[in-house]
PDB file of N, CA and C in Angstrom:
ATOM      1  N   UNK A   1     -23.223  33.225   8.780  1.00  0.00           N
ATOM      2  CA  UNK A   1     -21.814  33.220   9.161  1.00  0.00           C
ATOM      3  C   UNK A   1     -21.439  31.822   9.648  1.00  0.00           C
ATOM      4  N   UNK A   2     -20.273  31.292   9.185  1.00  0.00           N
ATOM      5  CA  UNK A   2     -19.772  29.805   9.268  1.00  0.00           C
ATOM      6  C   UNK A   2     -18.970  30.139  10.711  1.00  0.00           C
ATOM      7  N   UNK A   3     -19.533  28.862  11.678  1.00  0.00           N
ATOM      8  CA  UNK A   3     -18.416  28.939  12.641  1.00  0.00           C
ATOM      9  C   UNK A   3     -16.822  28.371  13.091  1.00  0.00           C
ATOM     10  N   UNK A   4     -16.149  29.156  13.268  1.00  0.00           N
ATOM     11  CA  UNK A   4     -14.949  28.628  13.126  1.00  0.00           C
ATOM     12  C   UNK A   4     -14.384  26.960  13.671  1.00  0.00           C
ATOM     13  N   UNK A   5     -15.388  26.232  14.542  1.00  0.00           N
ATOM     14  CA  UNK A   5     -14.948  25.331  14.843  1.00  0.00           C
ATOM     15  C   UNK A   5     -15.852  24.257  13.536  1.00  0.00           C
ATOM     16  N   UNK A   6     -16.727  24.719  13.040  1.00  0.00           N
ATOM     17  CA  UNK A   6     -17.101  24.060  11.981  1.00  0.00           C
ATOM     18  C   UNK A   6     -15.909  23.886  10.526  1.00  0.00           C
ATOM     19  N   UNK A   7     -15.274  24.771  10.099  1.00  0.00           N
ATOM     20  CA  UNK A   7     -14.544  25.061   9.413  1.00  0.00           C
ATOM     21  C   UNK A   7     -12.875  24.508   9.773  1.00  0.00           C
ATOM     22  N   UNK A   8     -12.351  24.350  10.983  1.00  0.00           N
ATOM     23  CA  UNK A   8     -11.796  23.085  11.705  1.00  0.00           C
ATOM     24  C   UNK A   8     -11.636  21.714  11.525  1.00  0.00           C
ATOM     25  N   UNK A   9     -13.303  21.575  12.117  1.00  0.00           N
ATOM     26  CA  UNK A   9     -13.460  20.198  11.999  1.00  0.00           C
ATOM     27  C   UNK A   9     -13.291  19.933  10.000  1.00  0.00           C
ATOM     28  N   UNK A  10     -13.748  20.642   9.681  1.00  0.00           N
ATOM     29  CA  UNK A  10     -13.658  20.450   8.229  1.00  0.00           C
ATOM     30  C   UNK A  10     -12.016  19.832   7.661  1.00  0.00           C
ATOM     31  N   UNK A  11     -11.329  20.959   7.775  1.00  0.00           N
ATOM     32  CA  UNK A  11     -10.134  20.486   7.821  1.00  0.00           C
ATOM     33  C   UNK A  11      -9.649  19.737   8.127  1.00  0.00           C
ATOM     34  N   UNK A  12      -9.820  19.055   9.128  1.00  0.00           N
ATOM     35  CA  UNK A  12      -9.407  17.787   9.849  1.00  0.00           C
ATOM     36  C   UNK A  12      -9.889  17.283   8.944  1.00  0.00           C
ATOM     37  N   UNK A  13     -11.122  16.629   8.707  1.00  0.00           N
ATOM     38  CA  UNK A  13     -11.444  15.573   7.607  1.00  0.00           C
ATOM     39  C   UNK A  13     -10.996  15.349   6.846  1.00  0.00           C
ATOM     40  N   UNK A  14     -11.122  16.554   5.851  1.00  0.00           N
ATOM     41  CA  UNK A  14      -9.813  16.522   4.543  1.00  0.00           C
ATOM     42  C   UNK A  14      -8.204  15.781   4.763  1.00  0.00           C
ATOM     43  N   UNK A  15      -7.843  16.494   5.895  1.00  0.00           N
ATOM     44  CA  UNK A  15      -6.430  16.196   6.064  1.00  0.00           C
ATOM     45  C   UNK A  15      -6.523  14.728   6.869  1.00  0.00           C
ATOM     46  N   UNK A  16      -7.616  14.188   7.485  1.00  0.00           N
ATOM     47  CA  UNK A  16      -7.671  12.356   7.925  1.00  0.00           C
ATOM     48  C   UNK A  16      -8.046  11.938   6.270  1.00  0.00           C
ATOM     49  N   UNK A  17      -8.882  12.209   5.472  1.00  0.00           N
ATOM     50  CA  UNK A  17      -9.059  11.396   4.485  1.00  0.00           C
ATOM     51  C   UNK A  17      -8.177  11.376   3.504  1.00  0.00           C
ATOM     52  N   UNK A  18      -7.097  12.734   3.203  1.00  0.00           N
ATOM     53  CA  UNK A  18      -6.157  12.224   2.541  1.00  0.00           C
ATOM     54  C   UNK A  18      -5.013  11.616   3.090  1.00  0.00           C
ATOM     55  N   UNK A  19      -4.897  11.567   4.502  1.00  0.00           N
ATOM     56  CA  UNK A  19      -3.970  10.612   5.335  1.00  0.00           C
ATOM     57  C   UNK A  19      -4.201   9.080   5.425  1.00  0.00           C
ATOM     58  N   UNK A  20      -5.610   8.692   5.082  1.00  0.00           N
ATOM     59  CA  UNK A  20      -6.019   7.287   5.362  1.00  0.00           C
ATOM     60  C   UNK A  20      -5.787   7.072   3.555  1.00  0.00           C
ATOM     61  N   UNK A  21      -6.276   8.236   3.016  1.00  0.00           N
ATOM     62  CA  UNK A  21      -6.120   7.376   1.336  1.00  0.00           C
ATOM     63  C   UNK A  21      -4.340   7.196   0.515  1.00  0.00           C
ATOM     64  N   UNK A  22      -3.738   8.145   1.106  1.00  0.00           N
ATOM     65  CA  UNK A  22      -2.195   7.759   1.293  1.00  0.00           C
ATOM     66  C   UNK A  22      -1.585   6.732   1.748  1.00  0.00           C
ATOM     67  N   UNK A  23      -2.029   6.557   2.901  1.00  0.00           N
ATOM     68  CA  UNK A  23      -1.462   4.930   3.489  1.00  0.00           C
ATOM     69  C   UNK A  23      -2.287   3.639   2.947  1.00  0.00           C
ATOM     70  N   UNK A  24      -3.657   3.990   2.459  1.00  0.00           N
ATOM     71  CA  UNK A  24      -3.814   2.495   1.883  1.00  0.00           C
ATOM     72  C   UNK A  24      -3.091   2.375   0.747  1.00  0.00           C
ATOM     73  N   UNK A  25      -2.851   3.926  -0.244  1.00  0.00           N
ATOM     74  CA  UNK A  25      -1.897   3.113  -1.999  1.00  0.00           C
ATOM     75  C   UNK A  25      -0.482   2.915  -1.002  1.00  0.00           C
ATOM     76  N   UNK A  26      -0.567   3.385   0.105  1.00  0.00           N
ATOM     77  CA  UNK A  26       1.278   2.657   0.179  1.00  0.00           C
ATOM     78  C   UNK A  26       1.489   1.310   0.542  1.00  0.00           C
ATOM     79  N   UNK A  27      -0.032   1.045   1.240  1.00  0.00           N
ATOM     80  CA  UNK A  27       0.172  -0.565   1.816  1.00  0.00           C
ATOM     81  C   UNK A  27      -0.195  -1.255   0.207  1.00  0.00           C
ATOM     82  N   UNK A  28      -1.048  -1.077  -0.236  1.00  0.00           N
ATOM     83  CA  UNK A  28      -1.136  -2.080  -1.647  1.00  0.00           C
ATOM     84  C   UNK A  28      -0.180  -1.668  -2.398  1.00  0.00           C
ATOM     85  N   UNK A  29       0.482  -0.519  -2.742  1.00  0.00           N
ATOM     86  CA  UNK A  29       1.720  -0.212  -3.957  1.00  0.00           C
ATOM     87  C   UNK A  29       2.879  -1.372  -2.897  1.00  0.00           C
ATOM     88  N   UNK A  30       2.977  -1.987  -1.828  1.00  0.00           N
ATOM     89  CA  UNK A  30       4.272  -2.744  -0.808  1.00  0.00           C
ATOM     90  C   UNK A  30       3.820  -4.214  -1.127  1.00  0.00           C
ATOM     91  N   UNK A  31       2.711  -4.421  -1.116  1.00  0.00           N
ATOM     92  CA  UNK A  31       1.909  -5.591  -1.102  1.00  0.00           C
ATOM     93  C   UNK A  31       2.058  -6.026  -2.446  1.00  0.00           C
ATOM     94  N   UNK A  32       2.392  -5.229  -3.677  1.00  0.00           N
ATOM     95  CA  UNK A  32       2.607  -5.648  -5.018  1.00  0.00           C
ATOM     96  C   UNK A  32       3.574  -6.168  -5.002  1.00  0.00           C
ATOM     97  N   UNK A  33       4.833  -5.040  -4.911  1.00  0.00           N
ATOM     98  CA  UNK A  33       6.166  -5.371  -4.981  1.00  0.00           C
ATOM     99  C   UNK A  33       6.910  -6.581  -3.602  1.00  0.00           C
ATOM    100  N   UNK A  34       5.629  -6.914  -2.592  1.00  0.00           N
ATOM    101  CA  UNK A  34       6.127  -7.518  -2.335  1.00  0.00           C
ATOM    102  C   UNK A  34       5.946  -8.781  -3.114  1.00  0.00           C
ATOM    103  N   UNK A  35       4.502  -9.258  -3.429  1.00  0.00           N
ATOM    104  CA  UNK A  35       4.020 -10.532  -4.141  1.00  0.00           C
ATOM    105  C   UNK A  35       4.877 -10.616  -5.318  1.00  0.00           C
ATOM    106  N   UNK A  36       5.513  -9.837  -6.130  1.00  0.00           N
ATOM    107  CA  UNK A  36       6.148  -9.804  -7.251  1.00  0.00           C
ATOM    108  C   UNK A  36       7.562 -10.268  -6.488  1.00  0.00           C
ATOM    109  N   UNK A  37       8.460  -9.647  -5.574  1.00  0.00           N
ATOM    110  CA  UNK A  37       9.524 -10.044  -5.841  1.00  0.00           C
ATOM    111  C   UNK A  37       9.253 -11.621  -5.101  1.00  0.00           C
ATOM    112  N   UNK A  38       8.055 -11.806  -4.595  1.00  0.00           N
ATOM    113  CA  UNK A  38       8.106 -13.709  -4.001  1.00  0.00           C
ATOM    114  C   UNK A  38       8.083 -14.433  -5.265  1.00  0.00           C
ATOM    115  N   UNK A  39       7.043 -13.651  -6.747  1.00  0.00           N
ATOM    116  CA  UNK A  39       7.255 -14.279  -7.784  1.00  0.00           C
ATOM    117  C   UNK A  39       8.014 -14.902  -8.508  1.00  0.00           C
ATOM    118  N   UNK A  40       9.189 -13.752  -8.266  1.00  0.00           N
ATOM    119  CA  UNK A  40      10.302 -13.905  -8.693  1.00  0.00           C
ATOM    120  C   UNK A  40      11.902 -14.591  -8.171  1.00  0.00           C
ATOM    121  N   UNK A  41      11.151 -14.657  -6.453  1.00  0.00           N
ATOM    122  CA  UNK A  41      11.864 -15.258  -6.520  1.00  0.00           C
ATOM    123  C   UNK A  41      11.413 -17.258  -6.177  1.00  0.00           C
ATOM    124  N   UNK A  42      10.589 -17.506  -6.645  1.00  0.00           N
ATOM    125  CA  UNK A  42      10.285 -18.737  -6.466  1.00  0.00           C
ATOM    126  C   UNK A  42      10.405 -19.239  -8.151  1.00  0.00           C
ATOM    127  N   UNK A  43      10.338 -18.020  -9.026  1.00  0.00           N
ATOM    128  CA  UNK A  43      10.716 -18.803 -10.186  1.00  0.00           C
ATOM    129  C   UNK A  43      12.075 -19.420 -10.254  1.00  0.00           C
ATOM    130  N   UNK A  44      12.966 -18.254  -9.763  1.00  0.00           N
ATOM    131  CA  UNK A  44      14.247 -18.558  -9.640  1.00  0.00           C
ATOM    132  C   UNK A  44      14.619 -19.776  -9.280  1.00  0.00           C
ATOM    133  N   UNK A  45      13.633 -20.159  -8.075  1.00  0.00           N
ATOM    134  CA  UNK A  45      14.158 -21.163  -7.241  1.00  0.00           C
ATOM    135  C   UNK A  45      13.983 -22.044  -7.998  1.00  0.00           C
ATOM    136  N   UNK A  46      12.509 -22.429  -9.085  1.00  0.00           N
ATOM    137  CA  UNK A  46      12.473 -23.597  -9.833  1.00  0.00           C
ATOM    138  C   UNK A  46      13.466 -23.654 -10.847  1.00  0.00           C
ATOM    139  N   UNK A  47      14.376 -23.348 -11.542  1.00  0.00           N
ATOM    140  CA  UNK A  47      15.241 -22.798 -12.615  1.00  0.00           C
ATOM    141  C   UNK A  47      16.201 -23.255 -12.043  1.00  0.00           C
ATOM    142  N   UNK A  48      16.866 -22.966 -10.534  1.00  0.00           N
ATOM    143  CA  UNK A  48      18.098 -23.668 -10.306  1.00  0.00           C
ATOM    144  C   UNK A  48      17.704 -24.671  -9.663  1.00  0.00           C
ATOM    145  N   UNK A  49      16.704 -25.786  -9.203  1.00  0.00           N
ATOM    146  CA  UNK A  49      16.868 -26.420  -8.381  1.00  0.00           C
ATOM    147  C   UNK A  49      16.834 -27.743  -9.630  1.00  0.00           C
ATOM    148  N   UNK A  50      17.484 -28.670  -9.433  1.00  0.00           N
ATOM    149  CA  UNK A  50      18.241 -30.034 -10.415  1.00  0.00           C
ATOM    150  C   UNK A  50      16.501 -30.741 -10.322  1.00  0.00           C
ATOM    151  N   UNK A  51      16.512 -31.190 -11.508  1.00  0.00           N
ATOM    152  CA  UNK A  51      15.109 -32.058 -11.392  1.00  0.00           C
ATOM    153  C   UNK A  51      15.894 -33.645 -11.266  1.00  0.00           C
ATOM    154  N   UNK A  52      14.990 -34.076 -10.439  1.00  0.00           N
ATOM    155  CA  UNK A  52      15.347 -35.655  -9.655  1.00  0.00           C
ATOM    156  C   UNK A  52      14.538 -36.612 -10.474  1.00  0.00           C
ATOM    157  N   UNK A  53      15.174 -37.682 -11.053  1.00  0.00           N
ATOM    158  CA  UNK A  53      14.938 -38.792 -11.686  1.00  0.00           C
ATOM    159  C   UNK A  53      13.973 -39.916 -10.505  1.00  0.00           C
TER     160      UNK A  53
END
């Protein structure tokens, strides 16, 4: 017979490890779109800025 605080703690784990593996794709899925829109916008910046003789 399984004891109920074993079966608990179980749960908890599950529900911390899919809580920690959720927040890392949200910090790297932020970390993309952030590096991308700096991409984009530093291309920009080279495109309008006048090239100097």
């Amino acid at each position: 017979m399984e004891s109920p605080f074993l079966s608990i703690l179980a749960l908890v784990a599950v529900v911390l490890l899919v809580a920690v593996t959720g927040g890392v794709g949200y910090l790297t899925l932020a970390d993309w779109r952030d590096r991308r829109l700096r991409e984009n916008e530093k291309r920009e910046t080279k495109r309008s800025t006048p090239k100097r003789k």
